[in-house]
PDB file of N, CA and C in Angstrom:
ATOM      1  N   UNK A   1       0.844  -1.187   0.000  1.00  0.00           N
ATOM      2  CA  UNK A   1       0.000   0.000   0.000  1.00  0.00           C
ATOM      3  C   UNK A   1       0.888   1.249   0.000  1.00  0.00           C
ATOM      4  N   UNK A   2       0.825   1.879  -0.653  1.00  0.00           N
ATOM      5  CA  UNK A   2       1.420   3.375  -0.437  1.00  0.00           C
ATOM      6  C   UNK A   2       0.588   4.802   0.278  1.00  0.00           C
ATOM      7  N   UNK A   3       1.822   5.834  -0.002  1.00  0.00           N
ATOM      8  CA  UNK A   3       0.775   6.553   1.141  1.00  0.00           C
ATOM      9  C   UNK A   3       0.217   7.453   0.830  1.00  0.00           C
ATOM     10  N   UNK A   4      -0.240   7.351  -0.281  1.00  0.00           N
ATOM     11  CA  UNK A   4      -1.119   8.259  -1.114  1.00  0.00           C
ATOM     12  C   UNK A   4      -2.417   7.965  -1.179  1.00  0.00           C
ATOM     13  N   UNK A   5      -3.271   8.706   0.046  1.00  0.00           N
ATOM     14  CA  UNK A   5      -4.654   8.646   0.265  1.00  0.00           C
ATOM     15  C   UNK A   5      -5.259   8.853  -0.930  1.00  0.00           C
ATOM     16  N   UNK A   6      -6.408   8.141  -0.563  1.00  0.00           N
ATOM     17  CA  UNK A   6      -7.426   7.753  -1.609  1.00  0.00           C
ATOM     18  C   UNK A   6      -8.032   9.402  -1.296  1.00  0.00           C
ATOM     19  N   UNK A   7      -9.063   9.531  -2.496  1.00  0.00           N
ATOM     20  CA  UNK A   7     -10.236  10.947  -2.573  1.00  0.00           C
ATOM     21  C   UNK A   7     -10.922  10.594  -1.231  1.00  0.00           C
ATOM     22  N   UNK A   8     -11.366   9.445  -1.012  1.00  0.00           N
ATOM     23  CA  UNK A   8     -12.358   9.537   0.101  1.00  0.00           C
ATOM     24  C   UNK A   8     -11.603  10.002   1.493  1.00  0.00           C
ATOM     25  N   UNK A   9     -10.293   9.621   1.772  1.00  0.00           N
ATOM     26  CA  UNK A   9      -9.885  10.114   3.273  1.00  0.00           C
ATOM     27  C   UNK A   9      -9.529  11.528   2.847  1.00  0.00           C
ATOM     28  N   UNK A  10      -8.915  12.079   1.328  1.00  0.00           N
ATOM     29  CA  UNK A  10      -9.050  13.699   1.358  1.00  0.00           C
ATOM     30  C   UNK A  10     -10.625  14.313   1.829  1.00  0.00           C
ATOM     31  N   UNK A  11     -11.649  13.782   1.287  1.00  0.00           N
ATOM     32  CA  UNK A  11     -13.255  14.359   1.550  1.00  0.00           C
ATOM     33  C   UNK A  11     -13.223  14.187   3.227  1.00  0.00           C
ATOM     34  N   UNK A  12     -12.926  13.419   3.537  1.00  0.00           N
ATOM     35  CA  UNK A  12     -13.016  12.632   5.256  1.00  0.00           C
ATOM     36  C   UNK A  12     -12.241  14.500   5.507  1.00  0.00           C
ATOM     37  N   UNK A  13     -10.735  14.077   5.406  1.00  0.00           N
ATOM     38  CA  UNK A  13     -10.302  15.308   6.075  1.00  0.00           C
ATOM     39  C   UNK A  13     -10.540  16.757   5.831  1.00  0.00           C
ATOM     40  N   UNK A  14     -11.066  16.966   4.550  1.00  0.00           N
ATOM     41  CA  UNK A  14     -11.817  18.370   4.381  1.00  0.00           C
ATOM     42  C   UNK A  14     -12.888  18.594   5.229  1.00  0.00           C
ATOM     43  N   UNK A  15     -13.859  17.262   5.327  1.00  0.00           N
ATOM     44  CA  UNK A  15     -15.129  17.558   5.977  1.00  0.00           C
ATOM     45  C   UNK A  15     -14.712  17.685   7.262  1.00  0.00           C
ATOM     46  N   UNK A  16     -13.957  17.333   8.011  1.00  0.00           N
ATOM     47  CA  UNK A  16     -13.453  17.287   9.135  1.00  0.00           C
ATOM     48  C   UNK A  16     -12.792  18.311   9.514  1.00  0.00           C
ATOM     49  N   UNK A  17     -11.894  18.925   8.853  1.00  0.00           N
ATOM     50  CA  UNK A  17     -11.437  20.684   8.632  1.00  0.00           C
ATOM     51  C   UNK A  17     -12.241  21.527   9.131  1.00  0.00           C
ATOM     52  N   UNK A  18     -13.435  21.360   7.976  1.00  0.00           N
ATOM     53  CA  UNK A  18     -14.167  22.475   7.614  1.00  0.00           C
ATOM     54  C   UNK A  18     -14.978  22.761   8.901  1.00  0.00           C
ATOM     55  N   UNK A  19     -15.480  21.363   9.597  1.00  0.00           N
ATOM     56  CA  UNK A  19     -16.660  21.384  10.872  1.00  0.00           C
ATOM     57  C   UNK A  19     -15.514  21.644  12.051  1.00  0.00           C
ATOM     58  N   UNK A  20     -13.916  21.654  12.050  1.00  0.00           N
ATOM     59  CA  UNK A  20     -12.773  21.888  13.319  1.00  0.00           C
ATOM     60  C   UNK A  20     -12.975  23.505  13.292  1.00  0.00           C
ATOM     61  N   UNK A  21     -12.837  23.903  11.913  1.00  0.00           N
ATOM     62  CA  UNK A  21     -12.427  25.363  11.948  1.00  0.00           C
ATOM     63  C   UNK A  21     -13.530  26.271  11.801  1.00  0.00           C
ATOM     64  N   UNK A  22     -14.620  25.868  11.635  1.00  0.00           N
ATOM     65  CA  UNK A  22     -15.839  26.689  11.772  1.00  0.00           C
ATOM     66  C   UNK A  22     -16.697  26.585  13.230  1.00  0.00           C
ATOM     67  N   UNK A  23     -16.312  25.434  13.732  1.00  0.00           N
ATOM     68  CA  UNK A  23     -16.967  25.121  15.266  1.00  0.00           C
ATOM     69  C   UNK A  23     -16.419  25.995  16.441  1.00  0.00           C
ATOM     70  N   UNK A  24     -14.783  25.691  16.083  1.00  0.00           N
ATOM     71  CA  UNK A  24     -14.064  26.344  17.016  1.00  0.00           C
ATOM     72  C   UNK A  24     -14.135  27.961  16.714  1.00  0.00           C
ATOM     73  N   UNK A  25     -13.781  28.478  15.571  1.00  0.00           N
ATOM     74  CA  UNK A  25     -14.003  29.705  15.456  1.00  0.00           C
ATOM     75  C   UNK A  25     -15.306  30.536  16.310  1.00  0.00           C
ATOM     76  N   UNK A  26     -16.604  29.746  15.960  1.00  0.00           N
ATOM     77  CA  UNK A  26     -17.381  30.375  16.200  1.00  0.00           C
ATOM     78  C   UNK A  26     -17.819  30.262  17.536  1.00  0.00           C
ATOM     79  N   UNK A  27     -17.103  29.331  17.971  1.00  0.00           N
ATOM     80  CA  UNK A  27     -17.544  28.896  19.833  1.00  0.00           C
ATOM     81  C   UNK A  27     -16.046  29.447  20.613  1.00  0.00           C
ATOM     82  N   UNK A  28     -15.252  28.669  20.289  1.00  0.00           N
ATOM     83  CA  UNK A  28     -13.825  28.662  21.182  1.00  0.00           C
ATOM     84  C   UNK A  28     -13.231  30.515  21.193  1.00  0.00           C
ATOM     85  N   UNK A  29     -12.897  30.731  19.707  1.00  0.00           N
ATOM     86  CA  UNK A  29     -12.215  31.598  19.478  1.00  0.00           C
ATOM     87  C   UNK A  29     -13.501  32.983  20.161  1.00  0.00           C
ATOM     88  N   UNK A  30     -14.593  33.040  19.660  1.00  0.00           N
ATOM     89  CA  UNK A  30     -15.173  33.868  20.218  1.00  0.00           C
ATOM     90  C   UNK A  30     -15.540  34.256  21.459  1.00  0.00           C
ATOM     91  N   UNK A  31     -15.756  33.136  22.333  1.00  0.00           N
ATOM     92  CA  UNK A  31     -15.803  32.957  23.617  1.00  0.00           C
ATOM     93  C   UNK A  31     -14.380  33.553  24.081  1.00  0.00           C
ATOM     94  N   UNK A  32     -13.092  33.280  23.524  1.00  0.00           N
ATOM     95  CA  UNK A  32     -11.838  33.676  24.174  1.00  0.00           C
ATOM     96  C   UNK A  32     -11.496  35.328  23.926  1.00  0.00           C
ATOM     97  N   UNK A  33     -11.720  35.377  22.530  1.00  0.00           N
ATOM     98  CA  UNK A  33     -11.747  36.923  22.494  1.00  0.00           C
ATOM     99  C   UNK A  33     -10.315  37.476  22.690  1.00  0.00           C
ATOM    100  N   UNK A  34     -10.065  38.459  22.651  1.00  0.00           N
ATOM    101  CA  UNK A  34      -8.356  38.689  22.216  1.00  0.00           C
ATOM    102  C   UNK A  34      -7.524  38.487  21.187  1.00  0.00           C
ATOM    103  N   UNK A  35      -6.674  37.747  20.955  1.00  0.00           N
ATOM    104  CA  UNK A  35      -5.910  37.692  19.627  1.00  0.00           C
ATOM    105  C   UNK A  35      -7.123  36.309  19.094  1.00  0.00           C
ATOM    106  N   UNK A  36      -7.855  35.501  19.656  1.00  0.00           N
ATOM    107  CA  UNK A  36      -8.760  34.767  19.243  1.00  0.00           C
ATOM    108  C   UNK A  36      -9.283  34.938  17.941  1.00  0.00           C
ATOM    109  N   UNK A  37      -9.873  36.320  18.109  1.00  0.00           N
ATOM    110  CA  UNK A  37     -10.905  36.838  17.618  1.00  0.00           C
ATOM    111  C   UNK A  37      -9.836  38.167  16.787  1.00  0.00           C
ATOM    112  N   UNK A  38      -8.698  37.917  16.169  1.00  0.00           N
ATOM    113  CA  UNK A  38      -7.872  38.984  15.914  1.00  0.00           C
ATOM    114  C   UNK A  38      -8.055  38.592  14.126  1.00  0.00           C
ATOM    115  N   UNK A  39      -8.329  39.914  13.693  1.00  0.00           N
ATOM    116  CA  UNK A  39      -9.031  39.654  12.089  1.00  0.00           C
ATOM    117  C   UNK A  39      -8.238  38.455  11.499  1.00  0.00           C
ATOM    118  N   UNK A  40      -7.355  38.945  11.657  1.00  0.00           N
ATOM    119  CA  UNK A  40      -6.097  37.726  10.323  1.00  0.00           C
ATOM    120  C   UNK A  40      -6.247  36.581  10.924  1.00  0.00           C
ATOM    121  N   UNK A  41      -6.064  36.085  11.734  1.00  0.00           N
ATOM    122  CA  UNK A  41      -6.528  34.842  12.404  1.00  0.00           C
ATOM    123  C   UNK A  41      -7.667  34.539  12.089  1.00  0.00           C
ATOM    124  N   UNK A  42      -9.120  35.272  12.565  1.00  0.00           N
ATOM    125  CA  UNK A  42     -10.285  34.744  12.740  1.00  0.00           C
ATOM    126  C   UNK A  42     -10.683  34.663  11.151  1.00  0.00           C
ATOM    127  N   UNK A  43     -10.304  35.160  10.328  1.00  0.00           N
ATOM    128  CA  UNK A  43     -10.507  35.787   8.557  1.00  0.00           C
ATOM    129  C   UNK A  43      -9.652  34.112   7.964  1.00  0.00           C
ATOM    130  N   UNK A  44      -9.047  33.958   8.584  1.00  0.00           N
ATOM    131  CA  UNK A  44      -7.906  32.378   8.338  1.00  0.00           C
ATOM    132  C   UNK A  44      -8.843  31.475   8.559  1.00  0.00           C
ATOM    133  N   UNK A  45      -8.774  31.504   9.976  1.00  0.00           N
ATOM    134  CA  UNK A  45     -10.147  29.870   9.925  1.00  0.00           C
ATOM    135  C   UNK A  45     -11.294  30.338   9.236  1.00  0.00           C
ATOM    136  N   UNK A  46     -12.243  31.140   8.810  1.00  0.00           N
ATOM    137  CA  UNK A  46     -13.043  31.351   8.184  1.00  0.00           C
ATOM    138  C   UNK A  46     -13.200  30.568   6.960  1.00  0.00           C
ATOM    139  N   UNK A  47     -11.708  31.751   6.159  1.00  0.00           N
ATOM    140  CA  UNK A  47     -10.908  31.055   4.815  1.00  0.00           C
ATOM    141  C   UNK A  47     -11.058  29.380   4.639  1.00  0.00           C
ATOM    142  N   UNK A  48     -10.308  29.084   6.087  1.00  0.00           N
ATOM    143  CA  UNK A  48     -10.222  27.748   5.586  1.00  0.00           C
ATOM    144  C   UNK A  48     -11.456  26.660   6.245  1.00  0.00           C
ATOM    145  N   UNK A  49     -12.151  26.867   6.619  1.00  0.00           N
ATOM    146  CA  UNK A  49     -13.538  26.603   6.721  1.00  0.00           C
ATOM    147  C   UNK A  49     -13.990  26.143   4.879  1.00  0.00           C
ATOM    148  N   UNK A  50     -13.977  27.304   4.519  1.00  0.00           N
ATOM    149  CA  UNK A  50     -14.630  27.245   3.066  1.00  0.00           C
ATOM    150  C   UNK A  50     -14.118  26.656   2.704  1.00  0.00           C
ATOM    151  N   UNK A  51     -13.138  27.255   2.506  1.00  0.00           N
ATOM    152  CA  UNK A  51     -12.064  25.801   1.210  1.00  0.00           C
ATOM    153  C   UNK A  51     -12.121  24.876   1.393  1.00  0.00           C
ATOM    154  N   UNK A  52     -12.018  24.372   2.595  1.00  0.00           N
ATOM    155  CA  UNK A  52     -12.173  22.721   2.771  1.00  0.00           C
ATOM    156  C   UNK A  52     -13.625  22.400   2.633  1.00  0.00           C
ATOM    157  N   UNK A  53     -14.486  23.095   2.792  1.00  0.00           N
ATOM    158  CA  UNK A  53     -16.064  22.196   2.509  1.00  0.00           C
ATOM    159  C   UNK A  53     -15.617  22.661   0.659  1.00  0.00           C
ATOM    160  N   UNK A  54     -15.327  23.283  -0.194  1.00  0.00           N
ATOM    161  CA  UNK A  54     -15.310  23.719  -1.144  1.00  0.00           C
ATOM    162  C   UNK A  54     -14.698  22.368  -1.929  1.00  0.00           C
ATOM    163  N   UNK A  55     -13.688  21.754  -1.743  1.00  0.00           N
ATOM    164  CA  UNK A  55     -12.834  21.377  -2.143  1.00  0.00           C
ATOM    165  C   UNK A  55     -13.311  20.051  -1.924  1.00  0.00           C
ATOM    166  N   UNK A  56     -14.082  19.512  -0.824  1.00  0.00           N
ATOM    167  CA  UNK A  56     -14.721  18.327  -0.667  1.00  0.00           C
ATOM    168  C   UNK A  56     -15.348  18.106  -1.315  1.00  0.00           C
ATOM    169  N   UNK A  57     -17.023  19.300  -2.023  1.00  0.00           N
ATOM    170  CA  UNK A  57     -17.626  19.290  -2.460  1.00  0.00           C
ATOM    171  C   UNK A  57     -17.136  19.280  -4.177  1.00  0.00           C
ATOM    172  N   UNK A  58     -15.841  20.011  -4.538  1.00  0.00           N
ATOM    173  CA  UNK A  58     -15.756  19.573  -6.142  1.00  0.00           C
ATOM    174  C   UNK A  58     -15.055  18.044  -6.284  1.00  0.00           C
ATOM    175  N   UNK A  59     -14.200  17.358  -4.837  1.00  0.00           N
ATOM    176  CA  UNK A  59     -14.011  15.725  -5.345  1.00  0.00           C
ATOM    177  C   UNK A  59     -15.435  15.237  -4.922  1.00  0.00           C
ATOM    178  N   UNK A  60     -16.507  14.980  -4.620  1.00  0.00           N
ATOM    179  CA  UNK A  60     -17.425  14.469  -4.716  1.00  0.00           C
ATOM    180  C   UNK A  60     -17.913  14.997  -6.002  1.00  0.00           C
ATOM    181  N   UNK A  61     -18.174  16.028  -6.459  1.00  0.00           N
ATOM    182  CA  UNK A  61     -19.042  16.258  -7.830  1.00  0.00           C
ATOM    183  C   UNK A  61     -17.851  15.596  -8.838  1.00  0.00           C
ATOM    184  N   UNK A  62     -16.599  15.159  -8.817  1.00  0.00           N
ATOM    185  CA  UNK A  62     -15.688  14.799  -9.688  1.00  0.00           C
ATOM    186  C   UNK A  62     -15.306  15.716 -10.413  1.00  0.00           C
ATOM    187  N   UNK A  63     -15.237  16.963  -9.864  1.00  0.00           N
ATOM    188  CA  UNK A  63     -14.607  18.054 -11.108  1.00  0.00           C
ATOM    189  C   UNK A  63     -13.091  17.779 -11.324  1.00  0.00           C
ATOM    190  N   UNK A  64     -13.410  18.461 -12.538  1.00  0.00           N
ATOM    191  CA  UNK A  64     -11.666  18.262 -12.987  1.00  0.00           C
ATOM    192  C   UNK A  64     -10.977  19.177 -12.332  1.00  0.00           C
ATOM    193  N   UNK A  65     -11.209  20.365 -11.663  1.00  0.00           N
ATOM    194  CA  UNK A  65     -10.936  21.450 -10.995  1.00  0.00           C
ATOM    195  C   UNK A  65     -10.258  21.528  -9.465  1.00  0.00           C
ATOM    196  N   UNK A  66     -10.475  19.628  -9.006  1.00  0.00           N
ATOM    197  CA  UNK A  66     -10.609  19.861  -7.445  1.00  0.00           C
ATOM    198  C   UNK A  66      -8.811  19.763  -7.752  1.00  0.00           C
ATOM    199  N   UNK A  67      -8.219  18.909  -8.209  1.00  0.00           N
ATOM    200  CA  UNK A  67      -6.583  18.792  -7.518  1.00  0.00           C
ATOM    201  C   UNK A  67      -6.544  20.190  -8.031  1.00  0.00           C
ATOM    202  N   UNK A  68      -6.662  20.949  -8.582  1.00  0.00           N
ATOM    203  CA  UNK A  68      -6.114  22.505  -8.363  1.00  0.00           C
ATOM    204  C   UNK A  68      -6.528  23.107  -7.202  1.00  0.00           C
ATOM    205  N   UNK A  69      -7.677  22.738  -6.537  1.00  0.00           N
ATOM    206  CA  UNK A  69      -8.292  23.716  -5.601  1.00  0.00           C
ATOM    207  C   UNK A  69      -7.523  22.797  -4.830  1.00  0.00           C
ATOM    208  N   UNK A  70      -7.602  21.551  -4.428  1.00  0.00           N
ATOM    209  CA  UNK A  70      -6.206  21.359  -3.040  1.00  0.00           C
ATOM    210  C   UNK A  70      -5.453  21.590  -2.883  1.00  0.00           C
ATOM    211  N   UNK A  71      -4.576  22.058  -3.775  1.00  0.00           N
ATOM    212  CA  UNK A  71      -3.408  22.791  -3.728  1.00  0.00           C
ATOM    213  C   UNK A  71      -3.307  24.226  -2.767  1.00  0.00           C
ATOM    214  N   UNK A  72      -4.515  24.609  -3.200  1.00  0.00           N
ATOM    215  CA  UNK A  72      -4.773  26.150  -2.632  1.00  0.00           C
ATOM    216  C   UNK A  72      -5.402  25.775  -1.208  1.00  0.00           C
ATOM    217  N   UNK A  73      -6.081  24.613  -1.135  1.00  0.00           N
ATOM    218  CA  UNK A  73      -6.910  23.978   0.525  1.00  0.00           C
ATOM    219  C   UNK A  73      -5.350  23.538   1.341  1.00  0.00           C
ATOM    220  N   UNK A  74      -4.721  23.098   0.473  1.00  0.00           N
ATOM    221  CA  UNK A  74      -3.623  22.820   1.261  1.00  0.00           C
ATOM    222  C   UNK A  74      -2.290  23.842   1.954  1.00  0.00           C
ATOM    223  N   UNK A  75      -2.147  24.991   1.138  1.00  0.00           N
ATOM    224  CA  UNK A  75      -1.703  26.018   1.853  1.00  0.00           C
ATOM    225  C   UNK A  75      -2.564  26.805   2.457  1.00  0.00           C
ATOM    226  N   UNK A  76      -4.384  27.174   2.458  1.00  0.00           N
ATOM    227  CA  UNK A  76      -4.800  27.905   3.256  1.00  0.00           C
ATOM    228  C   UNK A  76      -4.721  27.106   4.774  1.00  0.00           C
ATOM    229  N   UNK A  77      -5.021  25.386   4.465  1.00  0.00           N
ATOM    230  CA  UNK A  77      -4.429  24.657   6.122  1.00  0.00           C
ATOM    231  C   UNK A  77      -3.456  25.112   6.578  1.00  0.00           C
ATOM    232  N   UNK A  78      -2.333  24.789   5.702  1.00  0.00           N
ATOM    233  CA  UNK A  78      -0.995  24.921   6.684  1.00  0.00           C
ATOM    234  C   UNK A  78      -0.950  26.267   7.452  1.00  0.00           C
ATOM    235  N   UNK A  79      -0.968  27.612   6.535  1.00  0.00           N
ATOM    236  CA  UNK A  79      -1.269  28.714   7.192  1.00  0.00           C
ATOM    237  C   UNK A  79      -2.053  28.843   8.599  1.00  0.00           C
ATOM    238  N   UNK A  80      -3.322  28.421   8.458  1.00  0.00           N
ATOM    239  CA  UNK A  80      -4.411  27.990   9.655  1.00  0.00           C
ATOM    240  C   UNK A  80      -3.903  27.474  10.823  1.00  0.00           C
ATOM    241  N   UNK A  81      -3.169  26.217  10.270  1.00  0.00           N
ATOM    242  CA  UNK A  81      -2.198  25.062  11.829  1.00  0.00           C
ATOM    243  C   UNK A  81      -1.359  25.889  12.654  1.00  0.00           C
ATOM    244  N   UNK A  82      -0.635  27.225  11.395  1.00  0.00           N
ATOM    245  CA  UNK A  82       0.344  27.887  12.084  1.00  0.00           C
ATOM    246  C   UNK A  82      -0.207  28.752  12.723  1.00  0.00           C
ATOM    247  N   UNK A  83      -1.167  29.458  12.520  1.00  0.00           N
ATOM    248  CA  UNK A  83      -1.712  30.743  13.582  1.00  0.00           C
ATOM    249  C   UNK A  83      -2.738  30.238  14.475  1.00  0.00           C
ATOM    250  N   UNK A  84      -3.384  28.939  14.762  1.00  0.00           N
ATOM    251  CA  UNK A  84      -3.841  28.180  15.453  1.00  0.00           C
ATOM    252  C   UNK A  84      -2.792  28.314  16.741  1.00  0.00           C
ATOM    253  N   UNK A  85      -1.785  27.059  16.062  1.00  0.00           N
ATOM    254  CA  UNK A  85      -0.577  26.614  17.380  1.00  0.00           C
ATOM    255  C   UNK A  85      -0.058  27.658  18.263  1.00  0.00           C
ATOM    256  N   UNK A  86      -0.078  28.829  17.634  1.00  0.00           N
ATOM    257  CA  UNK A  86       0.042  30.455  18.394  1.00  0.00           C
ATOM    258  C   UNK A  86      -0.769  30.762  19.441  1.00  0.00           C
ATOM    259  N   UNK A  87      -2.188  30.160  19.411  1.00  0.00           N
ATOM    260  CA  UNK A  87      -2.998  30.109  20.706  1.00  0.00           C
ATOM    261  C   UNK A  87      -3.578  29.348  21.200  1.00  0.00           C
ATOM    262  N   UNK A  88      -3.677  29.579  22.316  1.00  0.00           N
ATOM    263  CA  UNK A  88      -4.719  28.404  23.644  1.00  0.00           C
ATOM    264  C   UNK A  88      -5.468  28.002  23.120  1.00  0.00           C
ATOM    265  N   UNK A  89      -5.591  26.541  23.085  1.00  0.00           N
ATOM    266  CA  UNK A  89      -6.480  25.522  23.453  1.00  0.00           C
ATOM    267  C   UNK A  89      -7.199  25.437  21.627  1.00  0.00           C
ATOM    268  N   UNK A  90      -6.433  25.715  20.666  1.00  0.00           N
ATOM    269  CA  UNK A  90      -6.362  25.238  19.212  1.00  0.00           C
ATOM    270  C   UNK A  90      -5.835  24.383  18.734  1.00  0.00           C
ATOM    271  N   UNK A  91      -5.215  23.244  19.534  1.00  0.00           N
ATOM    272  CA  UNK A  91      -4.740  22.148  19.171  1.00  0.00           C
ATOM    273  C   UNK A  91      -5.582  21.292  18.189  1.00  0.00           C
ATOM    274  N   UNK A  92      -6.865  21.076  18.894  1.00  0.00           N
ATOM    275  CA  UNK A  92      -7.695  20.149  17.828  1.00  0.00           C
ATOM    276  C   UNK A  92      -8.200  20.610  16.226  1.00  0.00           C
ATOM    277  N   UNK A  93      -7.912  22.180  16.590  1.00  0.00           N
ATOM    278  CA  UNK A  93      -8.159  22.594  15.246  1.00  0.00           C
ATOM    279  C   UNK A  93      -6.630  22.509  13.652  1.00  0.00           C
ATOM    280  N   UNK A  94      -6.224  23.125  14.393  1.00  0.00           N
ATOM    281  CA  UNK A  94      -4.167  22.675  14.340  1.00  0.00           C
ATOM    282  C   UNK A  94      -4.469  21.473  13.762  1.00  0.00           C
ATOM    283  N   UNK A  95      -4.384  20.053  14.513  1.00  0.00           N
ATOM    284  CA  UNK A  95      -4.291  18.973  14.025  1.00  0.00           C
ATOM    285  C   UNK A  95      -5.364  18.550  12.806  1.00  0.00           C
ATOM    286  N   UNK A  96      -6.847  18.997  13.183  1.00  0.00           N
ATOM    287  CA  UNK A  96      -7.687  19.176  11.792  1.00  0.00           C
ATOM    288  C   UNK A  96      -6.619  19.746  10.433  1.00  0.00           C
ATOM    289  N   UNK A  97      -6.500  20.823  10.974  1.00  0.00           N
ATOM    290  CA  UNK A  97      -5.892  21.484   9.584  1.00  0.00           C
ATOM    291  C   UNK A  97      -4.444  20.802   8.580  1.00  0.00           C
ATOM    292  N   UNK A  98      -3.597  20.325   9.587  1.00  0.00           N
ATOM    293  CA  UNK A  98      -2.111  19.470   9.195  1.00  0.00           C
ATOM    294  C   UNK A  98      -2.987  18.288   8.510  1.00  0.00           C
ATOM    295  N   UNK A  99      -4.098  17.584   8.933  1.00  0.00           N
ATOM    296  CA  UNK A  99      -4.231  16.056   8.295  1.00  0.00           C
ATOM    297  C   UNK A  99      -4.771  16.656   7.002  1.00  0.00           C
ATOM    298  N   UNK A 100      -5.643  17.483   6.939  1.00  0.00           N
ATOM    299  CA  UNK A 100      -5.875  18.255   5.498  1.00  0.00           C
ATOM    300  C   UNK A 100      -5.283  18.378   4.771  1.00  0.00           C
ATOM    301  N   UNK A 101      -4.291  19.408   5.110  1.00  0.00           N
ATOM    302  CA  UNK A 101      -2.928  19.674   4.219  1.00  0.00           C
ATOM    303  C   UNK A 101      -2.202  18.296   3.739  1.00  0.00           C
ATOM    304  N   UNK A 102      -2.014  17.519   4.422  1.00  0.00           N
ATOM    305  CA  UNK A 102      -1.341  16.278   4.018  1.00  0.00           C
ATOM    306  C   UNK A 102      -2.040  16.090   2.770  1.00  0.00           C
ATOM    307  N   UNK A 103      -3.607  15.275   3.185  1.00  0.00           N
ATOM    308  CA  UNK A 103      -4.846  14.450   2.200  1.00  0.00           C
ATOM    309  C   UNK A 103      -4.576  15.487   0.665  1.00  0.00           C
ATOM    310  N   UNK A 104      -4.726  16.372   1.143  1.00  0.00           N
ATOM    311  CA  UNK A 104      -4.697  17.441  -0.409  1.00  0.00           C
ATOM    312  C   UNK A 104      -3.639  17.656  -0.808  1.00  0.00           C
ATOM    313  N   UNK A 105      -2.323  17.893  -0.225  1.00  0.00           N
ATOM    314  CA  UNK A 105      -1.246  17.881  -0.786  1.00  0.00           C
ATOM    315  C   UNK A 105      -0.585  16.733  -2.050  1.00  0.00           C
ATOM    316  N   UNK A 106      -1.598  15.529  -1.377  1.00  0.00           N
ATOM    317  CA  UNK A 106      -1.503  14.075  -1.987  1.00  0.00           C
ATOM    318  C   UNK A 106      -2.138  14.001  -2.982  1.00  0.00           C
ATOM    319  N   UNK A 107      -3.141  14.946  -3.083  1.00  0.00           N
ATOM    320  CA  UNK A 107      -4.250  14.714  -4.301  1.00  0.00           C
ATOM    321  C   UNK A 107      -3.557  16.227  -4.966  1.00  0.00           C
ATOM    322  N   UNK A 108      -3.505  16.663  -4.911  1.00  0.00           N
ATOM    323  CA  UNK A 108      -2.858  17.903  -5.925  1.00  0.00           C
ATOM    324  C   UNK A 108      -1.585  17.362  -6.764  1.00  0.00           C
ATOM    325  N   UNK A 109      -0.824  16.474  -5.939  1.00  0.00           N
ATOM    326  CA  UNK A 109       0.445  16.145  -6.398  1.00  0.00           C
ATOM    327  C   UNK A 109      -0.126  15.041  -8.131  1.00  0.00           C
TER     328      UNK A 109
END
């Protein structure tokens, strides 16, 4: 077996992204308030909220379009993991975002 995930664990980890970084944003980060809630950050998980339901939704429709859009799901994650790990209690979102970046990095390639 090699380690080049199938479409379905990329969809797994987009959908899984998308519900880390929109849950937490709108509960965790707001509730904490401070750099939480600091535009470029909160404008980041937003970002990558979308993209990852975005990007799920064109490998399920089978567009020819999606390994381009992971490419772009896969650096708006990594970005995300990094200004995550910068604050309290974003770990689970962090780790959402890195397994993303991986799954899509794999399918873009």
């Amino acid at each position: 077996m090699n380690d080049i995930p199938d479409m379905q664990d990329c969809i797994d980890a987009c959908t899984n992204c998308h519900q880390a970084c929109l849950q937490t944003a709108l509960t965790h980060c707001l509730n904490m308030g401070g750099r939480h809630v600091a535009p470029d950050h909160f404008r980041l998980m937003m970002d990558c909220a979308a993209i990852c339901e975005t990007s799920a939704n064109l490998q399920l429709s089978g567009s020819p379009f999606s390994a381009r859009l992971c490419a772009l799901c896969a650096d708006i994650c990594h970005a995300c993991a990094l200004s995550c790990l910068e604050l309290d209690g974003m770990e689970e979102c962090a780790r959402a975002c890195e397994a993303c970046e991986h799954t899509c990095r794999a399918m873009a390639a």
